[in-house]
Protein backbone atom coordinates (compact mmCIF):
# COMPACT_ATOMS: atom_id res chain seq x y z
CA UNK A 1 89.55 96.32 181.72
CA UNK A 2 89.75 99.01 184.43
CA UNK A 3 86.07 98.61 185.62
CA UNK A 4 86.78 94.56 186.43
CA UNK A 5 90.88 94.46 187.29
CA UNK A 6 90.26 94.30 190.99
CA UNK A 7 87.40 91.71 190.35
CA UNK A 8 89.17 89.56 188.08
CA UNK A 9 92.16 89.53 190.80
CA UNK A 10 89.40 88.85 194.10
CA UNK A 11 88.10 85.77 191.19
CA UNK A 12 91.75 84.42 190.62
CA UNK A 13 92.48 84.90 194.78
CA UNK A 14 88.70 82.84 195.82
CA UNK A 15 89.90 80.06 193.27
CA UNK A 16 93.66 79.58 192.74
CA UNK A 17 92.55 76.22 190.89
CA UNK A 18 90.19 77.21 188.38
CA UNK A 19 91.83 77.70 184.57
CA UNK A 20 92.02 80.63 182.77
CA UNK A 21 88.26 79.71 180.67
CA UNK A 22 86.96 79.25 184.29
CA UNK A 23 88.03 82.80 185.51
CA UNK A 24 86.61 84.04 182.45
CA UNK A 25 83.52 82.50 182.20
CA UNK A 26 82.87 83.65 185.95
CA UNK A 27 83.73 87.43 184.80
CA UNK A 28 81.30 87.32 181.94
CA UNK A 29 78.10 85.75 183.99
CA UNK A 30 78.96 89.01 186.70
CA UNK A 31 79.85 91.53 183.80
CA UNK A 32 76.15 89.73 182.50
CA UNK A 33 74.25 90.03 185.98
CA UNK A 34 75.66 93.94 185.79
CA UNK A 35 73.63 94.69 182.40
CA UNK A 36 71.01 93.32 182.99
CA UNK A 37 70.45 95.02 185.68
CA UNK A 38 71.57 98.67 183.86
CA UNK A 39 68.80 97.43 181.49
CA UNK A 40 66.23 96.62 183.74
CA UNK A 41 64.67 99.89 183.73
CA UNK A 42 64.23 99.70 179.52
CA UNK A 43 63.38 96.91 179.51
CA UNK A 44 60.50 97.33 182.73
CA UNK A 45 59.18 100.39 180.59
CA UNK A 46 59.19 98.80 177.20
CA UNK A 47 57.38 96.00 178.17
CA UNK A 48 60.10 93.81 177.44
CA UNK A 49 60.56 94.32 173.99
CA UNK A 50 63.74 96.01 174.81
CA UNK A 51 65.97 95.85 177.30
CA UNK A 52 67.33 92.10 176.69
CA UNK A 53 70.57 91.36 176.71
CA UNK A 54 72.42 88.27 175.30
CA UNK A 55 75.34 86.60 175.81
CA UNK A 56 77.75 83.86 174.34
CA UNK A 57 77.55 80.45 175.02
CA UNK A 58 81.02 78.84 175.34
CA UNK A 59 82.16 77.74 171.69
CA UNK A 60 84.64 75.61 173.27
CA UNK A 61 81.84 73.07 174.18
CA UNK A 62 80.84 73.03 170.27
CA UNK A 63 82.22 69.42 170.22
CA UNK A 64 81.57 67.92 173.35
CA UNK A 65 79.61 64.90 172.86
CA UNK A 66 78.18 65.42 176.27
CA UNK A 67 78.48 68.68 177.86
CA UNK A 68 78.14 69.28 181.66
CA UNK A 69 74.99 71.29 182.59
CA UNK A 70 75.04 74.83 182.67
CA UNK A 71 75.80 76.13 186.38
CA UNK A 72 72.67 76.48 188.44
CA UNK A 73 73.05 80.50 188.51
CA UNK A 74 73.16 81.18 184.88
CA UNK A 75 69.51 79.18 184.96
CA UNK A 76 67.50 81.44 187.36
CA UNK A 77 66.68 84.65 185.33
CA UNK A 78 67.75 88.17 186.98
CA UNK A 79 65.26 90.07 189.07
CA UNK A 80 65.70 93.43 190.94
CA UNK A 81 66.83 93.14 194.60
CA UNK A 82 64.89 96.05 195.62
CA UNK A 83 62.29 98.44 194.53
């Protein structure tokens, strides 16, 4: 928890309407942007056969008839910012 308190708090300050499952969901997709890229270099140099990293899909959406489309961000795949 210490590595994300202040982040959580800036998440909860930039939007003061968003639920508790929306704060959280926003903390894992940045906590999941940070691996990936800690194992970027892996999996560059094992020619992506290792390296991945997966995460959890919301189980709270198990029974939705009709879910809402995942957010446009979790679609576009990670890629270094610099070289």
């Amino acid at each position: 928890m210490h590595l994300w308190k202040d982040r959580i708090y800036q998440i909860i300050a930039e939007n003061p309407t968003w639920s508790e499952t929306e704060i959280t969901w926003q903390l894992i997709e940045e906590m999941g942007i940070k691996g990936a890229s800690l194992l970027y270099p892996v999996f560059e140099r094992e020619g992506g056969k290792k390296g991945r990293l997966s995460i959890q899909t919301n189980p709270a959406l198990y029974r939705t008839p009709k879910p809402s489309p995942p957010r446009p961000s979790i679609l576009i795949p990670w890629r270094p910012t610099s070289r």
